[in-house]
C-alpha atoms as a PDB file:
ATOM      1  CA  UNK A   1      42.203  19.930 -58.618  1.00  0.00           C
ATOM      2  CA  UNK A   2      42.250  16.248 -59.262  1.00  0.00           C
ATOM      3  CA  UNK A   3      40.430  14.438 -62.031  1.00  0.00           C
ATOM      4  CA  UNK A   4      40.127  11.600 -59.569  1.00  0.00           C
ATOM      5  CA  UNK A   5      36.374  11.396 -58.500  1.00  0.00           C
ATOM      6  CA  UNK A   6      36.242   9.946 -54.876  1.00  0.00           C
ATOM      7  CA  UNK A   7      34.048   7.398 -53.972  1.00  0.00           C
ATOM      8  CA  UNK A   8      30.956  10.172 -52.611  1.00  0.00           C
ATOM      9  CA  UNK A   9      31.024  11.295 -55.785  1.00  0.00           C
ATOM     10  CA  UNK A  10      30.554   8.304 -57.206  1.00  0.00           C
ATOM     11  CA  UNK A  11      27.958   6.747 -54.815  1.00  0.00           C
ATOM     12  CA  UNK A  12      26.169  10.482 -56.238  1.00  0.00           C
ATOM     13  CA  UNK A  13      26.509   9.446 -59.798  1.00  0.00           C
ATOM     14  CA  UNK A  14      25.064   5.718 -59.111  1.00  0.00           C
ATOM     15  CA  UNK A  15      22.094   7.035 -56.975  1.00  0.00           C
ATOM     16  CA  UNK A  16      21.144   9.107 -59.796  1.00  0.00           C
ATOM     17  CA  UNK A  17      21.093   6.260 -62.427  1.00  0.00           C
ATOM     18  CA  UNK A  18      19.688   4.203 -59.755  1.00  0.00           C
ATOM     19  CA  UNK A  19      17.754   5.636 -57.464  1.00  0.00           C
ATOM     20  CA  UNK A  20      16.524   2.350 -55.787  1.00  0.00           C
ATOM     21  CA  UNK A  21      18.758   2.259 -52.967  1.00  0.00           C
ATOM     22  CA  UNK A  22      19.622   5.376 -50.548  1.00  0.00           C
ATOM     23  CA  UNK A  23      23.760   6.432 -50.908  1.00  0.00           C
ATOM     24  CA  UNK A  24      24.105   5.306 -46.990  1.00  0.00           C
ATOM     25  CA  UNK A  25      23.556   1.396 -48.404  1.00  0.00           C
ATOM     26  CA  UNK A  26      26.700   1.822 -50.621  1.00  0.00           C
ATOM     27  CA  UNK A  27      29.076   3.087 -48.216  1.00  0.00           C
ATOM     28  CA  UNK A  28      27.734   0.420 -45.357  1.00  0.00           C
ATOM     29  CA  UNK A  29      28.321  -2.394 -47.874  1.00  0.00           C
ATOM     30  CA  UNK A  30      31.455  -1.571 -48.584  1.00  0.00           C
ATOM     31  CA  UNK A  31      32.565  -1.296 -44.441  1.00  0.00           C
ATOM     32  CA  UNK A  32      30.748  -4.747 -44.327  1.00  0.00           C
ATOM     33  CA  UNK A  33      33.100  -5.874 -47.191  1.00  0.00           C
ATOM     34  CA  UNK A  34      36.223  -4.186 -44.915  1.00  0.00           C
ATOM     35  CA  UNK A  35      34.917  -6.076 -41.829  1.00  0.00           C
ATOM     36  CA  UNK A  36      34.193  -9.195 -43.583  1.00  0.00           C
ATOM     37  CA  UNK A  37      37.715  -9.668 -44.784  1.00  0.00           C
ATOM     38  CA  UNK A  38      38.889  -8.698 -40.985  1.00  0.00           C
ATOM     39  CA  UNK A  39      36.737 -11.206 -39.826  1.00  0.00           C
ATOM     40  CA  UNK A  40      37.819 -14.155 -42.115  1.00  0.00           C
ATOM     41  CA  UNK A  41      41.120 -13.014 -42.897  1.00  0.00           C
ATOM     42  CA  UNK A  42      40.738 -12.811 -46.601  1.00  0.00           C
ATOM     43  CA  UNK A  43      42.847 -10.497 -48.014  1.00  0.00           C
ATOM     44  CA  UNK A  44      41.659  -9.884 -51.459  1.00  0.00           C
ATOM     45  CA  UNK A  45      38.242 -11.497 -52.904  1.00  0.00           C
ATOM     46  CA  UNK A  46      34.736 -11.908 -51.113  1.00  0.00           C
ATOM     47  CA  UNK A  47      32.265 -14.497 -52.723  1.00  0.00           C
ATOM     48  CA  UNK A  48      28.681 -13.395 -52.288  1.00  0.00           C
ATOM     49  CA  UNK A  49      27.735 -15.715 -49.718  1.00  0.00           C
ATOM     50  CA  UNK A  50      30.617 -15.123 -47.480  1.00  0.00           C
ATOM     51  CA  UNK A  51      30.006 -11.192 -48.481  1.00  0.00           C
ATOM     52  CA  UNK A  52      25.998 -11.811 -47.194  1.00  0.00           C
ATOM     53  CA  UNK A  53      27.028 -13.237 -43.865  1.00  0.00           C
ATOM     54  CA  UNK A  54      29.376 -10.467 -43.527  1.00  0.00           C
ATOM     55  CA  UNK A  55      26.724  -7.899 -44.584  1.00  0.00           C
ATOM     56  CA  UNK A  56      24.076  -9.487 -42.077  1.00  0.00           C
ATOM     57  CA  UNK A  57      26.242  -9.730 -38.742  1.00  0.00           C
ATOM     58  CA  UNK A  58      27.576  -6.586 -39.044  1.00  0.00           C
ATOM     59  CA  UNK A  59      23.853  -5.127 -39.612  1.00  0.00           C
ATOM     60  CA  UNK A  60      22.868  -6.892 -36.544  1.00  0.00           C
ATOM     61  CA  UNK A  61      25.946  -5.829 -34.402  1.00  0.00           C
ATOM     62  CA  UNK A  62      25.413  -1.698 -35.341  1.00  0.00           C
ATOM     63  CA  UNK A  63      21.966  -1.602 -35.690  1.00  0.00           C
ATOM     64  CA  UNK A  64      20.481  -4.453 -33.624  1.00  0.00           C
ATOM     65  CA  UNK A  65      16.870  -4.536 -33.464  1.00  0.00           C
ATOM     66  CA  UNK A  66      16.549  -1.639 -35.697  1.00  0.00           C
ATOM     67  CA  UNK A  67      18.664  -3.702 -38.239  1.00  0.00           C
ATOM     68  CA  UNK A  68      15.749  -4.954 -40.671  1.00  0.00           C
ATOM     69  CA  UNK A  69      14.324  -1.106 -40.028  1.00  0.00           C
ATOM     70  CA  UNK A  70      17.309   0.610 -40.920  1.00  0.00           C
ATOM     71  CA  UNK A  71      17.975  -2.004 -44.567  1.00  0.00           C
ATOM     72  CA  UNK A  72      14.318  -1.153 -45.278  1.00  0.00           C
ATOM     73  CA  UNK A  73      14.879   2.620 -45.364  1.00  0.00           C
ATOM     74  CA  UNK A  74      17.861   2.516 -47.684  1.00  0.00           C
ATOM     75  CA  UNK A  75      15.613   0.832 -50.032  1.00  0.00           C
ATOM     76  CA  UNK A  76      17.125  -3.179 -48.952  1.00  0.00           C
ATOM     77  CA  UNK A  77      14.675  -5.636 -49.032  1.00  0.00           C
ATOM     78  CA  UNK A  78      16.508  -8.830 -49.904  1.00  0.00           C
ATOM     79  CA  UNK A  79      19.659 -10.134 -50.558  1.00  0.00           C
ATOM     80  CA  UNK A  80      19.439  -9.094 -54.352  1.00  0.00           C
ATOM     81  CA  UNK A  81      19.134  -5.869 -53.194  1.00  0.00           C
ATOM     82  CA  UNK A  82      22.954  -5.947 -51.790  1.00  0.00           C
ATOM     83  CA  UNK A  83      24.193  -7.916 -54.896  1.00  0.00           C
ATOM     84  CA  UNK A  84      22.496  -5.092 -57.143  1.00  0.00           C
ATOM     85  CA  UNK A  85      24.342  -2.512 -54.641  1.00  0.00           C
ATOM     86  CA  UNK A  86      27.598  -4.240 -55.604  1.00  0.00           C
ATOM     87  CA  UNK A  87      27.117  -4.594 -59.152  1.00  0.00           C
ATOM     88  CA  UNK A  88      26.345  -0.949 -59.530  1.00  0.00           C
ATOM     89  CA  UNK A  89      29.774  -0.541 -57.233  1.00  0.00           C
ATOM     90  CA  UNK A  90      31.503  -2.629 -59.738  1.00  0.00           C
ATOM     91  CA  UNK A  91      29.898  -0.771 -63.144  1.00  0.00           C
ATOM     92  CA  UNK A  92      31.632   2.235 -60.907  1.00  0.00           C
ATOM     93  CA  UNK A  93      35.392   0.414 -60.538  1.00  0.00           C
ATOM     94  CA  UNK A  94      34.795   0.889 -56.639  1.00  0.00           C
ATOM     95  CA  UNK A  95      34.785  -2.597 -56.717  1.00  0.00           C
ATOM     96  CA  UNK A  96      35.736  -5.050 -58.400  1.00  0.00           C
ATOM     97  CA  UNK A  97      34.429  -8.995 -59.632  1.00  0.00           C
ATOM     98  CA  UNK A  98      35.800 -12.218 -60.576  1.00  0.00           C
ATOM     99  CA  UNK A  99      34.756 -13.376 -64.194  1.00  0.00           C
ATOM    100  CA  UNK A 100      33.066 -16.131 -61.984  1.00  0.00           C
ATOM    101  CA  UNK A 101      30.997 -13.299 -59.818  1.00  0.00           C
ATOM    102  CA  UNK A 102      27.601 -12.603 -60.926  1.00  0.00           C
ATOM    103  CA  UNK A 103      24.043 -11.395 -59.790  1.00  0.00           C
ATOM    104  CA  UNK A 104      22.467 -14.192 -59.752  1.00  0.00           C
ATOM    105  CA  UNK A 105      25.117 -15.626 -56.539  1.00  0.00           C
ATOM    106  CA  UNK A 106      23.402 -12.761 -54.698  1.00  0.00           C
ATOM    107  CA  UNK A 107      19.366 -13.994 -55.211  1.00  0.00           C
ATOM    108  CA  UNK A 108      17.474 -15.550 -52.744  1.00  0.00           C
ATOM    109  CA  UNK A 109      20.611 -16.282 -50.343  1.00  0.00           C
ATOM    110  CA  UNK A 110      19.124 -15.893 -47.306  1.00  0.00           C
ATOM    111  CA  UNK A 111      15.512 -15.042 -46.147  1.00  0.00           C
ATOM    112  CA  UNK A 112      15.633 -11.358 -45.757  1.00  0.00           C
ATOM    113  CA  UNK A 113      12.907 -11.693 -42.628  1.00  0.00           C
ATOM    114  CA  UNK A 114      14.634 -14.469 -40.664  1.00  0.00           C
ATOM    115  CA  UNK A 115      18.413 -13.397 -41.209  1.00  0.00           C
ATOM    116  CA  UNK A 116      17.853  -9.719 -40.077  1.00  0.00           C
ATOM    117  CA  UNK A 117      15.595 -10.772 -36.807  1.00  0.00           C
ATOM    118  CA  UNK A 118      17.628  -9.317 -33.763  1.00  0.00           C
ATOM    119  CA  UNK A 119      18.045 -12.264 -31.019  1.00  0.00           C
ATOM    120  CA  UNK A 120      18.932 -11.124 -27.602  1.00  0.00           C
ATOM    121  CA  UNK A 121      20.858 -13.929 -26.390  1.00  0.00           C
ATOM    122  CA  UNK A 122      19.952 -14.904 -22.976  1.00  0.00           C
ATOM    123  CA  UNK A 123      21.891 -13.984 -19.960  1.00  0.00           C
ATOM    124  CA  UNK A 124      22.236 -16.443 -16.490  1.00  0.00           C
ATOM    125  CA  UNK A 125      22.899 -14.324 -13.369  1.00  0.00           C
END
């Protein structure tokens, strides 16, 4: 049996030192990270902001209106909330950080409210 731990076990470990955020948050942050470097072709490092728009269009796109709902329930309230959810990723070695990166690039990025409202963009028959 391998020594390894993989990453469910992990996400386990950090929702029992931090309970704050539901183990669902972890593993959609880290597909937002995947799609975010699809998106903008970035092969290694994310900055926070580029990380937050990432996070946010890909909420909207698989959740839609339910979006905001579905961020609420896993305990995500603002965009602190995902920079804590990758900080505690990092403490793990699921991720990792530039000696740049910090917290403090996820606060108040974006107004939680306003960049989780679902738009439905209007159609001309």
């Amino acid at each position: 049996m391998s020594s390894r731990k993989n990453f469910y076990d992990l996400v386990e470990e950090i929702y029992e030192e931090d309970p704050r955020y539901r183990p669902d948050s972890y593993e959609f942050v880290l597909a937002a990270l995947e799609y975010t470097q699809h998106k903008f072709k970035i092969a290694g490092h994310v900055s926070a902001k580029i990380l937050l728009e990432g996070i946010r269009e890909l909420a909207l796109k698989e959740y839609g209106p339910m979006a905001k709902t579905v961020l609420k329930h896993w305990g995500i309230s603002s965009s602190l909330d995902f920079g804590n959810i990758v900080f505690n990723m990092v403490k793990k070695k699921i991720l990792s950080k530039n000696e740049e990166d910090t917290l403090e690039d996820f606060k108040e990025a974006f107004n939680f409210e306003q960049a989780f409202q679902y738009r439905i963009k209007e159609v001309t028959i």
